[in-house]
Protein backbone atom coordinates (compact mmCIF):
# COMPACT_ATOMS: atom_id res chain seq x y z
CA UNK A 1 0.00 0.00 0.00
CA UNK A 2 1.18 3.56 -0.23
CA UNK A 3 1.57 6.21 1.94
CA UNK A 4 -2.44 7.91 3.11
CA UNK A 5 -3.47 10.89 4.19
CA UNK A 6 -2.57 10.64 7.69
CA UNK A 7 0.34 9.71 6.95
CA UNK A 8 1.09 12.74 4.75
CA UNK A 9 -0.42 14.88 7.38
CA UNK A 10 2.63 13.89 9.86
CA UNK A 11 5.23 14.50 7.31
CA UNK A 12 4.16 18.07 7.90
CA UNK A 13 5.10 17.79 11.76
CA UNK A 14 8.66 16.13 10.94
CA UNK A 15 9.35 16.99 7.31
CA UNK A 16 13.01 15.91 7.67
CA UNK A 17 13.17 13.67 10.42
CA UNK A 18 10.52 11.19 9.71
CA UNK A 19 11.75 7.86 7.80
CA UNK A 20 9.68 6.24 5.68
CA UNK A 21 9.47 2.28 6.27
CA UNK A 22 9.44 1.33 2.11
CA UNK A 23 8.12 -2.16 3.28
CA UNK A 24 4.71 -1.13 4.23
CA UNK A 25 4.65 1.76 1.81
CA UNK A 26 5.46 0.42 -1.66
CA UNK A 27 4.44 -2.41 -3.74
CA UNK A 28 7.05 -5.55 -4.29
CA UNK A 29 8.60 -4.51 -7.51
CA UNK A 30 9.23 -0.78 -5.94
CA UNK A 31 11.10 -2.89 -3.13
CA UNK A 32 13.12 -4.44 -5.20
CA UNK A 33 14.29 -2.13 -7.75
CA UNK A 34 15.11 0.54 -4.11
CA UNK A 35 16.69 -1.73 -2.61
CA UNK A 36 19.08 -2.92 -5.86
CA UNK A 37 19.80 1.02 -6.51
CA UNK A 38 20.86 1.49 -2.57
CA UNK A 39 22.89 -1.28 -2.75
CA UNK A 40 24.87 -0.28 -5.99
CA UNK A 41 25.10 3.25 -4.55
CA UNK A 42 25.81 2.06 -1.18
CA UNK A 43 28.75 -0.01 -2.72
CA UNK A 44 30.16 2.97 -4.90
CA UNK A 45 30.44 5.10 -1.55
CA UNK A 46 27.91 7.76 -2.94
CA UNK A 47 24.39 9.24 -1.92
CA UNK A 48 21.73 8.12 -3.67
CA UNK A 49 17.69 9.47 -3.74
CA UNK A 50 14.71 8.42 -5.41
CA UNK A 51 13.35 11.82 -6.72
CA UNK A 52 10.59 14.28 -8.01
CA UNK A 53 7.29 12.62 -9.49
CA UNK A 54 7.69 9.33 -7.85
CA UNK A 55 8.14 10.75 -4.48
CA UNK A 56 5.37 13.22 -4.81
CA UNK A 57 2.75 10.35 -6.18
CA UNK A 58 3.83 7.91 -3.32
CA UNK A 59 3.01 10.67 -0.99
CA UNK A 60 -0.41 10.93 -2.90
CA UNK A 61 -1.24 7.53 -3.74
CA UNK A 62 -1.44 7.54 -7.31
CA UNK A 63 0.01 4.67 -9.26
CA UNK A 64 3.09 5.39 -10.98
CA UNK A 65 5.32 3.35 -13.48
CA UNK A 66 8.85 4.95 -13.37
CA UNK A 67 10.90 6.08 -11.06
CA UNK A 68 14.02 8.98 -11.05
CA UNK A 69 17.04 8.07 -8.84
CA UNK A 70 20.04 11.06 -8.50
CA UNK A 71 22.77 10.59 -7.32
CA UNK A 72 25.75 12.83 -6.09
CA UNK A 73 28.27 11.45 -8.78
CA UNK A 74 27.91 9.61 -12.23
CA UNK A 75 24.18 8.37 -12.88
CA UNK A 76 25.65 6.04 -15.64
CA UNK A 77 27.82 4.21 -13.23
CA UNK A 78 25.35 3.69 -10.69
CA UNK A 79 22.52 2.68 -13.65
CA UNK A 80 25.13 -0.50 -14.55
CA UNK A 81 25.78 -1.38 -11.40
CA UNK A 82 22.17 -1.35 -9.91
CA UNK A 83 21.11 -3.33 -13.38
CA UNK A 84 23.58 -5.74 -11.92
CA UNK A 85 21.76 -6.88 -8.77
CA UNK A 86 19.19 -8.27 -11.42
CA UNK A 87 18.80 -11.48 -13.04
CA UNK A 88 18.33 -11.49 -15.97
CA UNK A 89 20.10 -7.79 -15.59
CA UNK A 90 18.10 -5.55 -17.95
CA UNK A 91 19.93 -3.59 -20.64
CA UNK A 92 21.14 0.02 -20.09
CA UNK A 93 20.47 3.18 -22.11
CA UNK A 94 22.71 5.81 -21.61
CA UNK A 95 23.18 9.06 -22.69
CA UNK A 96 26.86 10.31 -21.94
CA UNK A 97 26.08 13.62 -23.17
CA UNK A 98 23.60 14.53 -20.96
CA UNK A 99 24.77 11.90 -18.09
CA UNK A 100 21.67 10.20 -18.07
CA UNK A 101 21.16 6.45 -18.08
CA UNK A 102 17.61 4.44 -17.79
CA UNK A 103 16.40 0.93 -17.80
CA UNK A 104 13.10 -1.20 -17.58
CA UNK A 105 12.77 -3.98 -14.70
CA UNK A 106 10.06 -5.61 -13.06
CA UNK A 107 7.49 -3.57 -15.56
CA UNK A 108 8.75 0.08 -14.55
CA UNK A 109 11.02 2.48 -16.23
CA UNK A 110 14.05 3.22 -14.15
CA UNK A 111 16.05 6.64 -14.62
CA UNK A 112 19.56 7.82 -13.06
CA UNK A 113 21.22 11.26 -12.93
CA UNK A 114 24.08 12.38 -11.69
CA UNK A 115 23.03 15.68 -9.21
CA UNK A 116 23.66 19.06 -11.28
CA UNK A 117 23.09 22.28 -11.55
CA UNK A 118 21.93 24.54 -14.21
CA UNK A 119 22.44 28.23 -16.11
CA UNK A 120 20.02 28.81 -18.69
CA UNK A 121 21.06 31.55 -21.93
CA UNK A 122 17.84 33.44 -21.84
CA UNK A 123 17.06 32.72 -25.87
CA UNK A 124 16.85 28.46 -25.10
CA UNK A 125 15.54 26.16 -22.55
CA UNK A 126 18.63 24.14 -23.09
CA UNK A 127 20.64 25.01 -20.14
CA UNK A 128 24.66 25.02 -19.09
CA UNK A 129 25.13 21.70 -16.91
CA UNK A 130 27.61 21.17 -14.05
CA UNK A 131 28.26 18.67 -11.34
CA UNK A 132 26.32 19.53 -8.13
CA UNK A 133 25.10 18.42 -5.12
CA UNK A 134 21.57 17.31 -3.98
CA UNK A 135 20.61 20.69 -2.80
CA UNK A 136 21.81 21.92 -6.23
CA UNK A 137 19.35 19.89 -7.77
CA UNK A 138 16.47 20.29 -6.02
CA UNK A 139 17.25 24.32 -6.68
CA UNK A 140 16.59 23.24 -10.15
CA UNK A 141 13.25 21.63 -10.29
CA UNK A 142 10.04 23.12 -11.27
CA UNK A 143 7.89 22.94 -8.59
CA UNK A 144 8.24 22.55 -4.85
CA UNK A 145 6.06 19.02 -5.19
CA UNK A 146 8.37 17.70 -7.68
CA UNK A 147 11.34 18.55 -5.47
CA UNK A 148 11.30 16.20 -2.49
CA UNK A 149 14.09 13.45 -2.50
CA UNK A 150 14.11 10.22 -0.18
CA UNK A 151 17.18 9.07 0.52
CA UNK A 152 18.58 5.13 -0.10
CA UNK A 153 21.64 4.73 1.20
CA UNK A 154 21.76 2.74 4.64
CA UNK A 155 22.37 6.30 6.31
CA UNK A 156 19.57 7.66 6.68
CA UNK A 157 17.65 5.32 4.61
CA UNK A 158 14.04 6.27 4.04
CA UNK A 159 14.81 10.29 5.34
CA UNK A 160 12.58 12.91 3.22
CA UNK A 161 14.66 15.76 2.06
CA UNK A 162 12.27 18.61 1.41
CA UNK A 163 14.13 22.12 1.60
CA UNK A 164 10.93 24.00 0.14
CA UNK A 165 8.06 22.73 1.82
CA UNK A 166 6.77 20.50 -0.70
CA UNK A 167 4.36 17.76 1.38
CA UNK A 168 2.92 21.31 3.02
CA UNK A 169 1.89 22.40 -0.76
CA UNK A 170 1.28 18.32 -1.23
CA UNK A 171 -1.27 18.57 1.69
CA UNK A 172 -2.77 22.42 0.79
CA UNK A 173 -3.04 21.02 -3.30
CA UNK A 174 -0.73 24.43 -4.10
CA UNK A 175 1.53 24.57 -7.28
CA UNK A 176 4.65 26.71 -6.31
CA UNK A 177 8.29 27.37 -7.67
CA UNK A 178 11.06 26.23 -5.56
CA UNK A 179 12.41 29.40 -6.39
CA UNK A 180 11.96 33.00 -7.81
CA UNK A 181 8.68 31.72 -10.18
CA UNK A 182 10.44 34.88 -12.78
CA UNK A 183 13.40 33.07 -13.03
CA UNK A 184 12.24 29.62 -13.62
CA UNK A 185 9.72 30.35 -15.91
CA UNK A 186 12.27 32.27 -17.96
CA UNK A 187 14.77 29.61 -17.88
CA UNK A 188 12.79 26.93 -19.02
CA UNK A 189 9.30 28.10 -20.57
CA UNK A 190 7.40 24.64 -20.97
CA UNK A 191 7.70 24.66 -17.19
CA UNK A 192 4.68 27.08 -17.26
CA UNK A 193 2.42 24.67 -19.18
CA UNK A 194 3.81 22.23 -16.49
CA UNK A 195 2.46 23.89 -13.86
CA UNK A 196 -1.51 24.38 -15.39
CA UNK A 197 -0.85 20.26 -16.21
CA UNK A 198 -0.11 19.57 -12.86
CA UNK A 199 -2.79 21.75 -11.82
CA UNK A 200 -5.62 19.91 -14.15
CA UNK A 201 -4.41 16.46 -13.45
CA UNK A 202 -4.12 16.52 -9.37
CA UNK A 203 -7.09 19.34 -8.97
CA UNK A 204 -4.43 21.56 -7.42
CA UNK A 205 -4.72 25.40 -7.36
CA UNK A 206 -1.74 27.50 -9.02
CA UNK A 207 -0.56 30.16 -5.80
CA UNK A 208 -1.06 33.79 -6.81
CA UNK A 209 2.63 34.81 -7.69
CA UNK A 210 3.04 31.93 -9.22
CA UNK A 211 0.31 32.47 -11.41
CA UNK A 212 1.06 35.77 -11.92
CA UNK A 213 4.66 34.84 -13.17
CA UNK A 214 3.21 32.49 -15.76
CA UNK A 215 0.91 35.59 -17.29
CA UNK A 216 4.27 37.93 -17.59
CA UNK A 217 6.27 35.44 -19.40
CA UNK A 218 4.07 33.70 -21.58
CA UNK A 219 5.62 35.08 -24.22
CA UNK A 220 8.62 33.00 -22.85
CA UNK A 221 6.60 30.51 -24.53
CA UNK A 222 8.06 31.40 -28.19
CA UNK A 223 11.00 29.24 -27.96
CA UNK A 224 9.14 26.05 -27.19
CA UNK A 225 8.98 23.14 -29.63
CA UNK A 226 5.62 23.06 -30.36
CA UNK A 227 5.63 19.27 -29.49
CA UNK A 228 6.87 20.23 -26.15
CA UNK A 229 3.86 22.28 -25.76
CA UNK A 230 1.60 19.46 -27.36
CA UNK A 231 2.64 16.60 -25.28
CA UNK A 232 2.38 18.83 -22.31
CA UNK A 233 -1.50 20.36 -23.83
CA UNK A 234 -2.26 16.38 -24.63
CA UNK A 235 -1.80 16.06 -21.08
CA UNK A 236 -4.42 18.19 -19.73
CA UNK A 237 -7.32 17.48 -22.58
CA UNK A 238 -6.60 13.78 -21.18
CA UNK A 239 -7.57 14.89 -17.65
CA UNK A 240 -11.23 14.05 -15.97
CA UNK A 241 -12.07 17.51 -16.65
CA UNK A 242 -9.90 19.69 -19.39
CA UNK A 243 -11.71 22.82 -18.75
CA UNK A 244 -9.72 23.54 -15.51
CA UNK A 245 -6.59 23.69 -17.55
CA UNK A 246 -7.85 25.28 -20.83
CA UNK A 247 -9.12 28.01 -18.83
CA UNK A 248 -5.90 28.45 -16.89
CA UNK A 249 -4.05 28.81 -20.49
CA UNK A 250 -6.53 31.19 -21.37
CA UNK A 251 -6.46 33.33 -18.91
CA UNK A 252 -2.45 33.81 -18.10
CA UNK A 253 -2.48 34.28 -22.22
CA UNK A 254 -0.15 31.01 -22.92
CA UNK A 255 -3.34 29.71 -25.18
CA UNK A 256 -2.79 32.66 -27.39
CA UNK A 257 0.50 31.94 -28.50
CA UNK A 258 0.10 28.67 -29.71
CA UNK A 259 -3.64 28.23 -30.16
CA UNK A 260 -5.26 31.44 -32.02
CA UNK A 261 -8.02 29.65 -33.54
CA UNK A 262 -9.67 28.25 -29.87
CA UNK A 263 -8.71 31.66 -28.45
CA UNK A 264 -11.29 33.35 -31.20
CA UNK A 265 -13.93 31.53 -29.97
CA UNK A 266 -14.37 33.84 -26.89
CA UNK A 267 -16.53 36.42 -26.34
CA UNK A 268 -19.86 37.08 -26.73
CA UNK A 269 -21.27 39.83 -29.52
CA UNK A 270 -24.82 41.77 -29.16
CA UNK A 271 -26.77 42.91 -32.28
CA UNK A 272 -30.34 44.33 -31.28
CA UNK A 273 -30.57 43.15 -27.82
CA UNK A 274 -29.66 39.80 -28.96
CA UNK A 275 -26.54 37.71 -27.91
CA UNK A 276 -25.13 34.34 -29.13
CA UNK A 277 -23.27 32.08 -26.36
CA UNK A 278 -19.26 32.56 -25.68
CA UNK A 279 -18.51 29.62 -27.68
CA UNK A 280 -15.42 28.87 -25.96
CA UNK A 281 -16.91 28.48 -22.75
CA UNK A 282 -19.58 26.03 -24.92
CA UNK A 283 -16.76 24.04 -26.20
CA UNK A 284 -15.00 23.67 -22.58
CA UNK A 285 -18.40 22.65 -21.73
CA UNK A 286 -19.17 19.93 -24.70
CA UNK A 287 -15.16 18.44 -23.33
CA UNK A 288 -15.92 18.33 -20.36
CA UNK A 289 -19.54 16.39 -21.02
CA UNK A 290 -17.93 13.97 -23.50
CA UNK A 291 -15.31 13.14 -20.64
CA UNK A 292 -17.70 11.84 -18.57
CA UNK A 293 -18.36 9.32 -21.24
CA UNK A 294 -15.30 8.82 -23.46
CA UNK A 295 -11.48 8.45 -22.40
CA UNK A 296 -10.42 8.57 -26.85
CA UNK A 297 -7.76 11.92 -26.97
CA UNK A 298 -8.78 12.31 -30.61
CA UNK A 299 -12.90 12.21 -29.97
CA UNK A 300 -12.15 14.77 -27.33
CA UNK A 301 -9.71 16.93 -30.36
CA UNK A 302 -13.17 16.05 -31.87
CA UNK A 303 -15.04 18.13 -29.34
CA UNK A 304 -12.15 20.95 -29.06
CA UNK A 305 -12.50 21.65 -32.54
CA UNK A 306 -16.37 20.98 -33.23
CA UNK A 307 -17.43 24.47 -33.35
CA UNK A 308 -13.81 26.38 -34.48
CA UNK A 309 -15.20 27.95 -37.59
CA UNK A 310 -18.22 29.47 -35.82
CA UNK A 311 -16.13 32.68 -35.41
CA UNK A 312 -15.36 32.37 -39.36
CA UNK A 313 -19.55 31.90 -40.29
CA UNK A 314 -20.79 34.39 -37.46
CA UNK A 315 -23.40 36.50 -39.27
CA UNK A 316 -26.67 38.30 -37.61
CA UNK A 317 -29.71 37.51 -39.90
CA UNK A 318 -33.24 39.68 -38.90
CA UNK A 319 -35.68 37.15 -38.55
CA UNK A 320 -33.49 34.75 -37.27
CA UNK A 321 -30.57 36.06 -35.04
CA UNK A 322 -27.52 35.26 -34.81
CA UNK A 323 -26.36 32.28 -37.76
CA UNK A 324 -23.19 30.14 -37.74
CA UNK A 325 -24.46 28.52 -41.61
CA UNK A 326 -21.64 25.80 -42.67
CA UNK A 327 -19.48 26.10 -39.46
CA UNK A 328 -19.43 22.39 -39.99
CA UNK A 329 -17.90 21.88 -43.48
CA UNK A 330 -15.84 24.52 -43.20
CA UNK A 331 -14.35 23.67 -39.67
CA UNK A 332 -13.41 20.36 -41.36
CA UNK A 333 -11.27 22.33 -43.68
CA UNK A 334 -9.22 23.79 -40.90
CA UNK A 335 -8.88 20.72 -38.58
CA UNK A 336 -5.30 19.47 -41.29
CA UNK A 337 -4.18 23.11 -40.88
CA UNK A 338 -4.49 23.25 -37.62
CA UNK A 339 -2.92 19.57 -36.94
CA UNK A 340 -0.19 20.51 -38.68
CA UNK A 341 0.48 23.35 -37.16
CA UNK A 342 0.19 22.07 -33.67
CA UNK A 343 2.37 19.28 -34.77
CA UNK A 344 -0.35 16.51 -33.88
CA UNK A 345 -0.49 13.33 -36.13
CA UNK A 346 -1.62 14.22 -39.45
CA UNK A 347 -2.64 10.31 -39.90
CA UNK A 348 -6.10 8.34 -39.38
CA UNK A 349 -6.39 9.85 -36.00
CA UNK A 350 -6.22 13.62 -38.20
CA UNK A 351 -8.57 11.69 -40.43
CA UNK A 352 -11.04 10.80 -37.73
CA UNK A 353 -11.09 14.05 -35.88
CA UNK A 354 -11.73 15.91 -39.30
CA UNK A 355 -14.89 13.30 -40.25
CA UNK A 356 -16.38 14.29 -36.37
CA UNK A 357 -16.29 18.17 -37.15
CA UNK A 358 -18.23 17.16 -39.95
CA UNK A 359 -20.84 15.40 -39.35
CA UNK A 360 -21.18 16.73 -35.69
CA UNK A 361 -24.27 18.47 -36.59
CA UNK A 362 -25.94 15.54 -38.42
CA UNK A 363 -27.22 13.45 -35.03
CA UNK A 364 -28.68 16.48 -33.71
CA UNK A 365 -30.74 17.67 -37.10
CA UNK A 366 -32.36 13.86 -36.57
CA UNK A 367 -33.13 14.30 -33.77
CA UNK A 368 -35.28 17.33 -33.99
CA UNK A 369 -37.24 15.87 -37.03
CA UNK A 370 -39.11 12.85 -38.24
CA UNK A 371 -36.36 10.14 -38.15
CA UNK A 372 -36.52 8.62 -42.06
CA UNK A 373 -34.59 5.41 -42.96
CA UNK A 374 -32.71 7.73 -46.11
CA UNK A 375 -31.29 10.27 -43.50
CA UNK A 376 -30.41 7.33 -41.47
CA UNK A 377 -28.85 5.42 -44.00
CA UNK A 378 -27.11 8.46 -45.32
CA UNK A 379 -25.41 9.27 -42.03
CA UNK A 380 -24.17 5.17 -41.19
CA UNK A 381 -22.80 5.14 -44.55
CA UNK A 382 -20.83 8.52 -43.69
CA UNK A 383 -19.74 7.77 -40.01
CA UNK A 384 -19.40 4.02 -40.39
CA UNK A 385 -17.67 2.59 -37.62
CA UNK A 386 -17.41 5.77 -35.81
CA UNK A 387 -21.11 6.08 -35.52
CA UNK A 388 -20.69 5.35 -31.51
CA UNK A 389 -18.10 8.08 -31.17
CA UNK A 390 -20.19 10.81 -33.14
CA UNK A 391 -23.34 9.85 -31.03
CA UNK A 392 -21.15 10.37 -27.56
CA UNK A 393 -19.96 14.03 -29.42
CA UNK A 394 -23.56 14.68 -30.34
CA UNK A 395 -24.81 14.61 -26.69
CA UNK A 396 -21.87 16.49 -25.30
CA UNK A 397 -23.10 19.05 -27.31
CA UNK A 398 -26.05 19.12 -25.08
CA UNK A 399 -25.56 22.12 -23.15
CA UNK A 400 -28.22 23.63 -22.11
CA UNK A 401 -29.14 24.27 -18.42
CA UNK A 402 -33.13 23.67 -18.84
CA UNK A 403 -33.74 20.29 -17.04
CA UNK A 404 -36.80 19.59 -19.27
CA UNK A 405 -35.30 20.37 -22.80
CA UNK A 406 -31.97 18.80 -21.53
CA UNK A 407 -34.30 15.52 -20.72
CA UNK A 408 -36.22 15.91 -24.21
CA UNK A 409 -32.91 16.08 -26.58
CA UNK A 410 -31.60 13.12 -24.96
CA UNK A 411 -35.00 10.94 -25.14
CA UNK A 412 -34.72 12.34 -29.25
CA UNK A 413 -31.14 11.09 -29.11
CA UNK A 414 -31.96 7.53 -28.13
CA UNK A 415 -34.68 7.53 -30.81
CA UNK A 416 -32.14 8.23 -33.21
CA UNK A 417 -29.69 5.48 -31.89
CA UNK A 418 -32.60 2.81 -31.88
CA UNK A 419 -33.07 3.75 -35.50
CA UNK A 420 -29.74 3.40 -36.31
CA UNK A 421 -29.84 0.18 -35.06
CA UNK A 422 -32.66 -1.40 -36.78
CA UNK A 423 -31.90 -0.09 -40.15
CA UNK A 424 -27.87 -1.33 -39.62
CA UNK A 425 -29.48 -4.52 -38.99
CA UNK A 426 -31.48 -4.21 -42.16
CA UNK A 427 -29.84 -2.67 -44.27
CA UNK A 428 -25.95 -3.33 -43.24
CA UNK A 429 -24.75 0.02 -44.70
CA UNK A 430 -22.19 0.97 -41.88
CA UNK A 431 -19.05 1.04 -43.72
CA UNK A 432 -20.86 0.43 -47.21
CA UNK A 433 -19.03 -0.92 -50.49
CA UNK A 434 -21.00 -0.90 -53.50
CA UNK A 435 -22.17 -3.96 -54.83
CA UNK A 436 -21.31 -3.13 -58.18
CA UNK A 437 -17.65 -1.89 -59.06
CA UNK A 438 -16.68 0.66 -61.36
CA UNK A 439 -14.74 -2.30 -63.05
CA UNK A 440 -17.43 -4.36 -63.38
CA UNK A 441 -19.75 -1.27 -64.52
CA UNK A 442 -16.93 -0.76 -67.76
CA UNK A 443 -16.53 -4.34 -68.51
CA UNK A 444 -20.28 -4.65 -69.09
CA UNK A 445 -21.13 -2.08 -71.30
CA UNK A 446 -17.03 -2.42 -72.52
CA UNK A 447 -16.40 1.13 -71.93
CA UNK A 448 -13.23 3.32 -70.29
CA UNK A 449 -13.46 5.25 -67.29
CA UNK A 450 -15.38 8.17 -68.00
CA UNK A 451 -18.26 10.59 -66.15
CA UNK A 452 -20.94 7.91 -67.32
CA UNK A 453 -18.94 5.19 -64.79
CA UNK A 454 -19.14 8.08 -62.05
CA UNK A 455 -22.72 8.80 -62.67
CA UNK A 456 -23.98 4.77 -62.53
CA UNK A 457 -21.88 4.57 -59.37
CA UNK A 458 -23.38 7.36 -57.70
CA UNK A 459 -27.22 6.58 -59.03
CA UNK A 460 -26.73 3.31 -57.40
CA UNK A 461 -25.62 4.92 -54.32
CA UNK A 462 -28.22 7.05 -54.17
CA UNK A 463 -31.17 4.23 -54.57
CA UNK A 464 -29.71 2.37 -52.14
CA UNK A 465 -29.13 5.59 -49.21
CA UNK A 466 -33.09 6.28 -50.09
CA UNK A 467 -34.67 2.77 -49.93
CA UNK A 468 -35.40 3.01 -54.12
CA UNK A 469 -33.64 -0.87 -53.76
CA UNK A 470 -32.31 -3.20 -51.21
CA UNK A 471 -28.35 -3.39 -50.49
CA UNK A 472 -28.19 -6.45 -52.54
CA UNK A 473 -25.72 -7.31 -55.77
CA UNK A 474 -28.83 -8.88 -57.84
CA UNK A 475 -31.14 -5.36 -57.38
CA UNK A 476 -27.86 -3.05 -57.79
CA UNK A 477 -26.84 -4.92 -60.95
CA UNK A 478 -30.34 -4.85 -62.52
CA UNK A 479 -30.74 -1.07 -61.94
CA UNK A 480 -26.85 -0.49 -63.31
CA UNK A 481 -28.59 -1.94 -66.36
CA UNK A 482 -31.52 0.23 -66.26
CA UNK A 483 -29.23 3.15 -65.56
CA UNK A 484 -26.91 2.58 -68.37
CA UNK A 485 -29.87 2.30 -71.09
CA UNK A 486 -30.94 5.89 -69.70
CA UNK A 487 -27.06 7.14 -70.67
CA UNK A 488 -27.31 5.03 -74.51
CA UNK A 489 -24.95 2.57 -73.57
CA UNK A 490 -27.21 -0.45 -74.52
């Protein structure tokens, strides 16, 4: 078992004295690989500590599969000799370059460093690196949390080392710099979306300066990768609820410098005493909904990017109010733009993503109209096997606060997924194929590819999507014949 609440409570009382009994507190294959790296370090003469987010999850229960280990002298030496007390021993990565050496055992990723300490150039987050001592490390971490160090060496063995308070901020859920939040922000910029990460994931509240700090130097942001700043933004949309970080990058202004398109989806515009919703806080609210339901990263891009041409179609129309006319087709447009920029896969998942934006509107037209078997056809042969998905989008997009409409749209919605049901199991057009090729359509009437190919193809299509004939090969090939006498081709 790990370490409970109680327990995290009396650290506070004896935040260096108190040693922690890794027996009770870990699970067997966290035992083993301690004990093999205290050994090893214990054998080279040098202090050893397992560090940052391993010690801080311990401390808050949460599950973990890696753990960092420094070390006041070479992190590669102490990697090959703690792979030693293994059998088989597991094969070491190193990195001599950065001093850095890792290995997997026992189903867990094992890291080593030799202790440093770092000077940043103010124009790149790769810094100067020097020997150093534990202190000097923990100087150099991002956040007070992520700088607590238990030690492994038989001296001491199980002491916490936590020079900045960090099970206090554990205990009071605060996100604070170990030092000057100016200077650490500045020195290493993705450390800011760090922070509103850490912040979404372990519902932990930012502390004012630090806050603060991360609105003056998001520009600082500039000279991040931008898949740094993905991986990190990945992060937080995977969170139970997204919303709590999206409207932390908001509002310190990091989400402008990497994300104009969400960012123009805020604000809310009057015409005649009328006003449409702030669609950004809508699309927060649509992630947030489809959370609750779906754990897919790419159906929640889905939701992120549902809406992200309504600032593009915005137009005020008397009679009707405000209009957002083809905000569907043409967000699908942006969503390869907008991948590639970002840097996010530009595969299927791209693919996927761009197909929800598209049809997101589709569900929610059935559902406020006679359900016919055509429209329902139409929109399994479109989706296909990511029918499901688009249906858990559809009632994300459910937003409204009246109990009574909320309740009717989602007694329409299962209506509409009944329907698609029966008429899948009639009809089997999810994921449809024609029953009569394009090859077979020239062969026949011994013609080359050509419009009249495109147009037989399509009429057949068509018959089938509107119930004119069944999805069978017999009825398809007997109207391809009737279709192809129409066009003279005998």
């Amino acid at each position: 078992m790990c370490l409970n609440y109680l327990t995290l409570h009396s650290l506070i009382m004896t935040p260096r004295t108190l040693n922690i009994d890794f027996h009770n507190y870990v699970s067997p294959a966290e035992q083993q690989i301690l004990a093999a790296v205290g050994k090893a370090a214990e054998a080279q003469g040098i202090e050893a500590y397992a560090v940052g987010g391993y010690v801080r999850d311990l401390l808050l229960n949460r599950a973990t599969k890696d753990i960092d280990f420094v070390c006041v002298g070479s992190g590669i030496d102490l990697a090959h000799a703690a792979a030693k007390n293994f059998k088989p021993s597991p094969k070491v990565n190193f990195f001599k370059n950065f001093g850095t050496a890792m290995f997997k055992v026992l189903d867990m990723d094992v890291e080593f460093l030799g202790a440093r300490k770092e000077s940043y150039d103010r124009n790149s987050r790769k810094p100067v690196v020097e020997n150093g001592t534990l202190n000097d490390d923990q100087n150099r971490r991002d956040f007070t949390i992520n700088a607590l160090a238990i030690r492994l060496t038989p001296e001491g063995l199980g002491e916490l080392v936590d020079p900045f308070g960090g099970v206090e901020h554990l205990e009071q859920g605060i996100i604070r710099t170990p030092l000057d939040p100016d200077i650490t922000f500045s020195d290493d910029p993705l450390r800011m979306m760090r922070a509103i990460r850490f912040a979404t994931q372990l519902d932990f509240t930012i502390s004012p300066e630090t806050l603060e700090a991360i609105t003056r130097n998001a520009h600082r942001l500039s000279i991040i990768s931008q898949e740094r700043i993905i991986t990190e933004l990945n992060k937080i949309i995977e969170t139970p609820m997204p919303s709590v970080g999206f409207k932390l990058l908001f509002d310190t202004g990091l989400l402008h410098h990497f994300f104009p398109e969400m960012v123009k989806l805020h604000g809310v515009q009057v015409h005649k005493g009328k006003a449409h919703k702030d669609n950004f806080y809508h699309t927060l609210q649509v992630l947030d909904n489809l959370c609750r339901t779906s754990g897919d990263l790419w159906l929640r891009w889905g939701a992120i990017l549902h809406d992200i041409a309504k600032p593009k179609t915005q137009r005020y129309e008397d009679g009707h109010g405000w209009t957002f006319h083809g905000h569907d087709a043409i967000g699908a447009k942006m969503v390869p733009d907008i991948f590639r920029r970002l840097k996010l896969p530009l595969d299927h998942k791209m693919k996927f993503v761009q197909k929800m934006v598209a049809l997101h509107l589709r569900p929610i037209s059935l559902s406020k109209e006679d359900i016919t078997d055509s429209a329902i056809r139409r929109l399994l042969f479109e989706a296909g096997d990511d029918i499901d998905s688009l249906m858990k989008l559809c009632e994300a997009d459910i937003t409204t606060k009246d109990a009574k409409k909320m309740q009717r749209y989602l007694s329409n919605f299962e209506l509409v997924r009944i329907k698609l049901k029966e008429v899948e199991e009639k009809d089997h057009v999810r994921n449809w194929q024609p029953p009569v090729t394009g090859e077979e359509i020239m062969a026949h009437f011994n013609i080359g590819p050509g419009k009249e190919v495109g147009i037989i193809k399509v009429a057949i299509k068509d018959a089938i999507m509107d119930g004119d004939i069944p999805n069978t090969r017999e009825a398809a090939f007997a109207f391809m014949l009737e279709k192809g006498r129409e066009l003279g081709l005998g």
